[in-house]
Protein backbone atom coordinates (compact mmCIF):
# COMPACT_ATOMS: atom_id res chain seq x y z
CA UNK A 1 155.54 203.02 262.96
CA UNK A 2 158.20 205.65 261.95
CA UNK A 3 159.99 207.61 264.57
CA UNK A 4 161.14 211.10 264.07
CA UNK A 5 164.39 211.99 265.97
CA UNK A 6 164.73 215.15 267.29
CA UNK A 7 167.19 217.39 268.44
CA UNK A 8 167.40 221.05 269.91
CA UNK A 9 168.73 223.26 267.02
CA UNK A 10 170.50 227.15 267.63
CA UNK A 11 170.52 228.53 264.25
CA UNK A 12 171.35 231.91 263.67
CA UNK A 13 169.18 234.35 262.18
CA UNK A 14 169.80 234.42 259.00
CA UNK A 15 170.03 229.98 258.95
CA UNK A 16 166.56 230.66 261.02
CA UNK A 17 165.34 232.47 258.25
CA UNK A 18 166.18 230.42 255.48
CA UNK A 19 164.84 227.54 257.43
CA UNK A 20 161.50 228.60 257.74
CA UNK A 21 161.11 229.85 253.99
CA UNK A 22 162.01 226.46 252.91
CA UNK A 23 159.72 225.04 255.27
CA UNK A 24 157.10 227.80 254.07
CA UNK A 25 157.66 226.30 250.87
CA UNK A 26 157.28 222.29 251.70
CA UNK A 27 153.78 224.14 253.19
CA UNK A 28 152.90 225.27 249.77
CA UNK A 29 153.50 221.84 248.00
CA UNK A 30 151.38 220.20 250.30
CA UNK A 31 148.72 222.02 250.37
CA UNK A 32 149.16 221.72 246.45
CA UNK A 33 149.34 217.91 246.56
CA UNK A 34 146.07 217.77 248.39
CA UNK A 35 144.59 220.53 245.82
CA UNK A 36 145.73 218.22 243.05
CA UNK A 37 144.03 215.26 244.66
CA UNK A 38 141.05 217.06 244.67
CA UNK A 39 140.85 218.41 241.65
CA UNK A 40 142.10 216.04 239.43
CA UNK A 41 141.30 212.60 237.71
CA UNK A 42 142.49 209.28 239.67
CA UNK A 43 145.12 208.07 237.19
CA UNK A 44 147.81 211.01 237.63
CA UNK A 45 147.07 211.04 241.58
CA UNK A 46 146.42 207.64 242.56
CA UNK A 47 149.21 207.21 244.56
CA UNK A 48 152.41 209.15 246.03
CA UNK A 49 154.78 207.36 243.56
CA UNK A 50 152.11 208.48 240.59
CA UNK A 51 152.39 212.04 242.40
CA UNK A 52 155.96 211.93 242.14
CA UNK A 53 156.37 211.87 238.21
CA UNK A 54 154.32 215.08 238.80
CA UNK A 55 157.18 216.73 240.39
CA UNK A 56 158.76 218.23 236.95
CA UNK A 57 155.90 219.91 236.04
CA UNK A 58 155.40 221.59 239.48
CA UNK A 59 159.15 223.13 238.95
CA UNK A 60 158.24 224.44 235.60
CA UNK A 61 155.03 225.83 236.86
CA UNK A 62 155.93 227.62 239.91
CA UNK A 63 159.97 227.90 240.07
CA UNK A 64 159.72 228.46 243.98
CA UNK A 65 159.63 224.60 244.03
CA UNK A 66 163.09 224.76 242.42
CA UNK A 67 164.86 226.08 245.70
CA UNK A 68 164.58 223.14 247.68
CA UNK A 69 165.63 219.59 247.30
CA UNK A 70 163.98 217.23 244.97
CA UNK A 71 164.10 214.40 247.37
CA UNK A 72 162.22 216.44 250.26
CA UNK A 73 159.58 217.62 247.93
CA UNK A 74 158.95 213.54 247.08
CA UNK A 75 158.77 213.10 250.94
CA UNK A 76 156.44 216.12 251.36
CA UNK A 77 154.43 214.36 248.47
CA UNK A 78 154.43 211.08 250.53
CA UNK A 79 153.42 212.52 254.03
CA UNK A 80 150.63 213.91 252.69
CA UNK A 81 149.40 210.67 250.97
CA UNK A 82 150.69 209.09 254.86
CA UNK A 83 148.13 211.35 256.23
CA UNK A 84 145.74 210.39 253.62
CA UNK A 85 146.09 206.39 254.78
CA UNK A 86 145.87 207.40 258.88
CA UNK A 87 143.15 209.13 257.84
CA UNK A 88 141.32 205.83 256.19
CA UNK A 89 142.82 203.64 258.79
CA UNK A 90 140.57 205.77 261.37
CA UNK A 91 136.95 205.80 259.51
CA UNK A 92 137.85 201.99 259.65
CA UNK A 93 138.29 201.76 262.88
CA UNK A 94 134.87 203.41 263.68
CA UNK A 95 136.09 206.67 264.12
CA UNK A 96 134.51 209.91 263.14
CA UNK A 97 137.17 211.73 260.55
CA UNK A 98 137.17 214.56 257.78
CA UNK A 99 139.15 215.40 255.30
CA UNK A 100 142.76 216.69 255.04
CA UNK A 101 142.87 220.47 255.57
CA UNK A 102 144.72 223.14 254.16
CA UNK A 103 147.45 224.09 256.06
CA UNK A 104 148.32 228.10 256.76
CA UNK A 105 151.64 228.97 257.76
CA UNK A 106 151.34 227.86 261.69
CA UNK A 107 149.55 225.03 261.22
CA UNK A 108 152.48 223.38 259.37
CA UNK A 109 155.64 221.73 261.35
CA UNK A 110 158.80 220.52 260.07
């Protein structure tokens, strides 16, 4: 299991501000990785490493991507395909599951 630490934070406005568009934009390449899964074939999504090599392309495409760090897009990348596996682990386990929404702007957390 991973644990998340957490700790209070007292930004100030501005720091708030910047905070949540980068986190606005981690939103938007999720909800792209799971459009991607969707829509495309199997061999350039198959996995979150495959997804990765992707990562280039996004930047060129839509240059918002550019403004955060390439290493937190990869784990935005990864938690979604994270999801994906709790997701499987629980039809396994008998459970009644759907698929991965997309996420608006208060449905996603840091």
């Amino acid at each position: 299991m991973e644990y998340t630490h957490r700790y209070p934070a007292y930004p100030t406005q501005e720091a708030a501000a910047e905070l949540e568009h980068h986190i606005d934009i981690h939103r938007q390449a999720y909800n792209y990785t799971r459009y991607e899964y969707t829509h495309l074939d199997a061999d350039s999504t198959g996995s979150a490493y495959k997804h990765h090599s992707r990562l280039p392309d996004w930047k060129d495409e839509f240059p918002v991507f550019t403004e955060v760090n390439a290493k937190a897009l990869q784990r935005t990348v990864t938690r979604f395909y994270d999801n994906l596996s709790n997701l499987s682990q629980q039809k396994e386990n008998g459970n009644k599951v759907g698929n991965l929404k997309w996420k608006s702007p208060r449905e996603f957390q840091s």
